[in-house]
Protein backbone atom coordinates (compact mmCIF):
# COMPACT_ATOMS: atom_id res chain seq x y z
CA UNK A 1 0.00 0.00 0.00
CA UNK A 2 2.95 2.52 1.13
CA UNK A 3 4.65 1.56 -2.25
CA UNK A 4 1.68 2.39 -4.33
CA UNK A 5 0.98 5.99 -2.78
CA UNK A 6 4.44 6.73 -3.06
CA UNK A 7 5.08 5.69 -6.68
CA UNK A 8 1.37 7.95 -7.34
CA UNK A 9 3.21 10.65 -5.55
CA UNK A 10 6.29 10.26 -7.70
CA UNK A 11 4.26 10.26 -10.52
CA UNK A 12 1.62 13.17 -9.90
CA UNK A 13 5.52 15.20 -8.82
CA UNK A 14 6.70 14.50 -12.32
CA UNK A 15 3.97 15.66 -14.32
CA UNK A 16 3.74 18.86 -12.41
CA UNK A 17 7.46 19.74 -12.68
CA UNK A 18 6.51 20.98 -16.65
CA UNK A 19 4.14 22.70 -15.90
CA UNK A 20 5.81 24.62 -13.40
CA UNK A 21 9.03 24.98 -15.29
CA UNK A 22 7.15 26.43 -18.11
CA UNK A 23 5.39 29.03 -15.96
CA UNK A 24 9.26 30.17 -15.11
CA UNK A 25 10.14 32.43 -18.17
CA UNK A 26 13.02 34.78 -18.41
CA UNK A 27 11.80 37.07 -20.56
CA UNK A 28 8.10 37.82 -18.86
CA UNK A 29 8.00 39.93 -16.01
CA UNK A 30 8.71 43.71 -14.96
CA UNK A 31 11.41 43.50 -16.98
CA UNK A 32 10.35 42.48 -20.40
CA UNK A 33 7.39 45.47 -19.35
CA UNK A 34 9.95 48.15 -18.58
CA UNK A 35 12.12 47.37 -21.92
CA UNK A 36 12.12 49.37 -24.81
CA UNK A 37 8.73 49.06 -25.93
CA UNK A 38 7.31 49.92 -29.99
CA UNK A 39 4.43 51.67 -28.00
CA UNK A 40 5.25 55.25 -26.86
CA UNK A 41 3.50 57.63 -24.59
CA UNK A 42 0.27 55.19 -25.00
CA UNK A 43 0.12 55.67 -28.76
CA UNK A 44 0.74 53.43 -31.34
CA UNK A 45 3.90 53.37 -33.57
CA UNK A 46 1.58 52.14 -37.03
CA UNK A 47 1.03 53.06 -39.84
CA UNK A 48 -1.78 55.88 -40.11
CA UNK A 49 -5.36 54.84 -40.93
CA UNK A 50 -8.82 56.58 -41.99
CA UNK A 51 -12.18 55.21 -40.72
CA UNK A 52 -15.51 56.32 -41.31
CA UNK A 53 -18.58 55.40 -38.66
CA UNK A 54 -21.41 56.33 -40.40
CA UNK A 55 -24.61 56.69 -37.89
CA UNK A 56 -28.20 56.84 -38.14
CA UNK A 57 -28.51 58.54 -34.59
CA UNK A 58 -30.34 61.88 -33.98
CA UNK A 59 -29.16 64.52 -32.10
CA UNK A 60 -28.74 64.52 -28.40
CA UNK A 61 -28.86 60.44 -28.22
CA UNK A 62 -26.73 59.47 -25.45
CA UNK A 63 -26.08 55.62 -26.70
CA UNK A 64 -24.30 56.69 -30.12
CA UNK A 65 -22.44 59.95 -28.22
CA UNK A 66 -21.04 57.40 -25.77
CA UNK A 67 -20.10 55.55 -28.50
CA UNK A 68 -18.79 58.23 -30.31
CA UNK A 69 -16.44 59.49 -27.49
CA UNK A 70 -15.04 55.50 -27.21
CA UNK A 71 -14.52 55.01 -30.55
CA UNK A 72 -12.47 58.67 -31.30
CA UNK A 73 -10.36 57.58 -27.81
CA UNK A 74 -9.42 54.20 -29.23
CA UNK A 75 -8.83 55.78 -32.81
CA UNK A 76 -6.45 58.44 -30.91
CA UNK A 77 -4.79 55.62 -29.31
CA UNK A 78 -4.10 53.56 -32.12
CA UNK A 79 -2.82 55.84 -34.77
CA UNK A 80 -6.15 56.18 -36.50
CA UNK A 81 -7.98 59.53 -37.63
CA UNK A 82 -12.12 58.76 -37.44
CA UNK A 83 -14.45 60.41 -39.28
CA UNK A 84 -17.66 60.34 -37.99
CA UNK A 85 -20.76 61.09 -39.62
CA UNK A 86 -24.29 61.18 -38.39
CA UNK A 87 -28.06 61.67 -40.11
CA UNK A 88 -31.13 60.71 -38.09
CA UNK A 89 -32.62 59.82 -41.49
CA UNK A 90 -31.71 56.49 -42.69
CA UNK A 91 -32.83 57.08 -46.67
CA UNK A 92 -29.65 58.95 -47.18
C-alpha cells in the first residue's frame, strides 16, 4: 500500500514539474514590461489609418455619443484619424 501511494506521488511530482518549469520564463515579467517598448507615450507606432462610422442617430442620443467618445479615444490611441458622420434619417 505505502509503495503504491508513493510511486502515485512520484508520478503526480513529475507531471507537475513541466508545468511549473514552463510558468518560469526569463523574458516575462517587470522586466520584459519596462524594456524598450514599440508603444510610446500610450500611442501606437503604425502606420496611419482613416475610418468612417457612419450613424443613423439623432441629435442629443446618449447611446451613439457614448459611443462616439469611445470610438475617437481608441482611434487616438491607435494611430487612427475617425471620421464620424451622423443623419437621423436612414434614406440617405
Amino acid at each position: 500500500m505505502f509503495r503504491s501511494r508513493r510511486r502515485v506521488i512520484g508520478i503526480a511530482l513529475l507531471l507537475i514539474l513541466p508545468l511549473i518549469l514552463a510558468a518560469c520564463s526569463t523574458t516575462g515579467g517587470k522586466k520584459a514590461a519596462q524594456g524598450g517598448s514599440s508603444v510610446a507615450a500610450g500611442h501606437a507606432n503604425t502606420q496611419q489609418y482613416t475610418i468612417a462610422m457612419i450613424t443613423h442617430a439623432a441629435p442629443g442620443d446618449t447611446f451613439w455619443d457614448i459611443i462616439r467618445h469611445g470610438a475617437l479615444a481608441a482611434a487616438a490611441k491607435d494611430n487612427i484619424t475617425l471620421k464620424y458622420s451622423s443623419d437621423p434619417d436612414p434614406t440617405k
